[in-house]
Protein backbone atom coordinates (compact mmCIF):
# COMPACT_ATOMS: atom_id res chain seq x y z
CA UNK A 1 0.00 0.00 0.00
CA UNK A 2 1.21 3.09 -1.19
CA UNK A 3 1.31 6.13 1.84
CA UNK A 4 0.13 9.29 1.28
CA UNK A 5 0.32 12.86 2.67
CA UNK A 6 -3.11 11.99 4.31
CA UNK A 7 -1.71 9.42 7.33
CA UNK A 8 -0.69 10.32 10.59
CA UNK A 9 2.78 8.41 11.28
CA UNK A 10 3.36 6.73 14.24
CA UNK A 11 6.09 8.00 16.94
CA UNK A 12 7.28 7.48 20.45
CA UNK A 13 7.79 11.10 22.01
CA UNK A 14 10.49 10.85 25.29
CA UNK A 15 9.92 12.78 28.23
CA UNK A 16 13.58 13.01 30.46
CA UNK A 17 13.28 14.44 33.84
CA UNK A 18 16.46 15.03 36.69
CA UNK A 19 16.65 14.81 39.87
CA UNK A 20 15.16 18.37 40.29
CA UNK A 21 12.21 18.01 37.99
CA UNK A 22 13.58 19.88 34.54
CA UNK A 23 13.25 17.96 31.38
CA UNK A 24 16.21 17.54 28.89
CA UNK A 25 15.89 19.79 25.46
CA UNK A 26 17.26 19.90 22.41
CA UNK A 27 17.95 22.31 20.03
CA UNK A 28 17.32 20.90 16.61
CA UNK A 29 20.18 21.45 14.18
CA UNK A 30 17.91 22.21 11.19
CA UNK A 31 16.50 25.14 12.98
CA UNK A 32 18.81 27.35 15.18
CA UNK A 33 16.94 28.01 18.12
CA UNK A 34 14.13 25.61 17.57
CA UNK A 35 14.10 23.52 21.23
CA UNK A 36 12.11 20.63 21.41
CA UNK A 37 11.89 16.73 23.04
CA UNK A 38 13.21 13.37 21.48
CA UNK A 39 11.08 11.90 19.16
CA UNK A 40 11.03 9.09 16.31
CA UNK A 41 9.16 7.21 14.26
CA UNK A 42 7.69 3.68 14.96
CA UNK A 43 9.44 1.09 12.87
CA UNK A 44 6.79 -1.41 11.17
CA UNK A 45 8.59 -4.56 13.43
CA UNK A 46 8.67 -2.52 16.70
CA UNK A 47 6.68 -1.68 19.79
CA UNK A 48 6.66 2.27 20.80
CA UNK A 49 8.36 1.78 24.00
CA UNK A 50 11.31 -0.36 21.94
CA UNK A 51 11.17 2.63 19.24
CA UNK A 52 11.25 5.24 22.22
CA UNK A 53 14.35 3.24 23.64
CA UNK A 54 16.33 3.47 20.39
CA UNK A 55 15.86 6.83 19.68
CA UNK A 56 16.58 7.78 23.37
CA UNK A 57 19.85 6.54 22.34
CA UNK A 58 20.37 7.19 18.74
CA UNK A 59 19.29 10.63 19.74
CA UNK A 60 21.15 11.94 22.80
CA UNK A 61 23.55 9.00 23.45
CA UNK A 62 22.33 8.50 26.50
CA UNK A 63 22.88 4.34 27.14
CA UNK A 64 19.32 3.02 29.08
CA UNK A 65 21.47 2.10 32.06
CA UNK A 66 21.74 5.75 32.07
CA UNK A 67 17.79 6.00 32.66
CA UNK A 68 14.96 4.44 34.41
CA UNK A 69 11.37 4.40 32.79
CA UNK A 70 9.24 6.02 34.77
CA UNK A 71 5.54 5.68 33.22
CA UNK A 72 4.07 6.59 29.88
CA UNK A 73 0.68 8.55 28.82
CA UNK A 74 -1.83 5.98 28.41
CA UNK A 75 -3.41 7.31 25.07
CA UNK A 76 -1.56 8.34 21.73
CA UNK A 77 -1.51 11.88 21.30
CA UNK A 78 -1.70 13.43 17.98
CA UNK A 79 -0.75 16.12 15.99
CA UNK A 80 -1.20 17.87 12.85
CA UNK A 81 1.47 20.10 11.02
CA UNK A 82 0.94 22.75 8.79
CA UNK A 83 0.50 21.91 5.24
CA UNK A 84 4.06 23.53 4.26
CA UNK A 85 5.83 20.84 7.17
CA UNK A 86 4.25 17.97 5.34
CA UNK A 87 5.46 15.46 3.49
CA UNK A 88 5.53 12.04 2.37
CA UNK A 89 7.87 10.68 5.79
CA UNK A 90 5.67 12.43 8.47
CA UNK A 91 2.17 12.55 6.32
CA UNK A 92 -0.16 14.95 7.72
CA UNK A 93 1.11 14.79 11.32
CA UNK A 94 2.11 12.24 14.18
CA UNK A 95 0.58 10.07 16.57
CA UNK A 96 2.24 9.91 19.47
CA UNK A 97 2.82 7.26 22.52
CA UNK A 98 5.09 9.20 25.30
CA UNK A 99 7.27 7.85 27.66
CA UNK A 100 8.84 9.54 31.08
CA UNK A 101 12.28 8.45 31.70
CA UNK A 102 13.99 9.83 35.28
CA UNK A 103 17.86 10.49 34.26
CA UNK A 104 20.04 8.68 36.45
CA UNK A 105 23.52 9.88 34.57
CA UNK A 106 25.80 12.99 34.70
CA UNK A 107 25.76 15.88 31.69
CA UNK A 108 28.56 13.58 30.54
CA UNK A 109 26.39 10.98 29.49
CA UNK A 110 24.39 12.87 26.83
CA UNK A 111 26.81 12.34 23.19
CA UNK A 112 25.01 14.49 20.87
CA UNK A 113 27.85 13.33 18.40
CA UNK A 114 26.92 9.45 18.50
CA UNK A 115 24.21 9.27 15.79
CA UNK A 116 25.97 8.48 12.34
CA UNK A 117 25.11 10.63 9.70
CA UNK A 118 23.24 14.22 9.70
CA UNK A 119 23.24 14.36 13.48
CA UNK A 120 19.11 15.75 14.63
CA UNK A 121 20.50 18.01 17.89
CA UNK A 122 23.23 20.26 17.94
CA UNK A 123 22.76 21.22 21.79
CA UNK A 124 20.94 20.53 25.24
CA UNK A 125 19.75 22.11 28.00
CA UNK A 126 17.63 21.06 31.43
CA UNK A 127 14.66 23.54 31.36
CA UNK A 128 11.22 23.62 32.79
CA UNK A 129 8.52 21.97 30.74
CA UNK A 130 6.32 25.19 31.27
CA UNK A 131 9.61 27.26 29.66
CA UNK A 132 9.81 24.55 26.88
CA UNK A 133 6.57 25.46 26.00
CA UNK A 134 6.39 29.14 25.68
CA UNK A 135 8.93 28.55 22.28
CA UNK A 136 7.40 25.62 20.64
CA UNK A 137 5.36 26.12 17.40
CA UNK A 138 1.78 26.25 17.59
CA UNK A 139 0.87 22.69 16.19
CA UNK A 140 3.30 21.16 18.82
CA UNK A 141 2.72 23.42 22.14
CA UNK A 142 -1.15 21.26 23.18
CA UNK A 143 1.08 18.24 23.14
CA UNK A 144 4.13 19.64 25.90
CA UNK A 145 0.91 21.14 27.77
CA UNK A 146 -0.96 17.72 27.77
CA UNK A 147 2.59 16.25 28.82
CA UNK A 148 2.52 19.09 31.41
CA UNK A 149 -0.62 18.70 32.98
CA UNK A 150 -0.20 14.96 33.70
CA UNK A 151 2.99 15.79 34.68
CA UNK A 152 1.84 17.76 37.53
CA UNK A 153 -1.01 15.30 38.00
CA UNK A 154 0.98 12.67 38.09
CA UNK A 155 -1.70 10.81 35.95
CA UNK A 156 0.67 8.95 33.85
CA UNK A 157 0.83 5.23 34.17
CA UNK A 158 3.71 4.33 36.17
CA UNK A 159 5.67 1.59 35.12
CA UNK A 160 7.59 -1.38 36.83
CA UNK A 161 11.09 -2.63 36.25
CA UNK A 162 13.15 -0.15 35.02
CA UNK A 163 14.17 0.59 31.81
């Protein structure tokens, strides 16, 4: 079946908190400035939580003994772009399962330089999810405030077992 710029593709979005509550950002090195969670598409042969593992890796670097799953958001959230941000990889938007990971490493742990290739983050920075927010484009900033409020609600589904 041949996909069109009609489907919504399917993605694992990863959440990183510290110690101190801040969530790990990255500033995408296609758009200086633009700051923004990990994210990645769902291979055909893989679950989200194995797809949100690999790009937590492929990503940032960070190794998943480096990590412990916290919980994810029970329901796929979803997106739409803007008809210019479409195309024929991420169709008319994304469907997203989330994950919360607590970071159990030091700064020195993030490699920003391991992905092979056209590398997707240039730099990091531990910010408030609130902050994170405020600079996000409008099709993406209901999805960091859903991720928010159950955040502060704690009405993710918590996990068991680690990462």
């Amino acid at each position: 079946m041949a996909l069109t710029s009609q489907y919504f593709r399917a993605n694992a979005g990863i959440l990183i908190l510290n110690r101190e509550g801040l969530v790990l950002a990255f500033e995408r090195s296609d758009i200086k400035g633009a700051w923004q969670l990990p994210q990645g598409g769902v291979r055909p042969s893989e679950e989200p939580i194995d797809a949100a593992k690999r790009e937590l890796h492929e990503e940032t670097g960070i190794s998943l003994a480096k990590v412990q799953l916290e919980g994810e958001v029970p329901e796929w959230i979803t997106y739409e772009l803007p008809p210019e941000a479409r195309s024929s990889k991420t169709g008319r938007g994304q469907a997203q399962k989330w994950f919360i990971f607590r970071f159990l490493g030091s700064d020195e742990d993030i490699n920003l330089n391991l992905k092979r290739g056209a590398k997707e983050f240039v730099n990091y920075k531990w910010i408030r999810l609130e902050s994170l927010i405020e600079t996000e484009p409008e099709f993406r900033k209901p999805v960091y405030r859903k991720l928010a409020d159950l955040l502060s609600a704690e009405t993710f589904r918590s996990t068991q077992g680690g990462a």
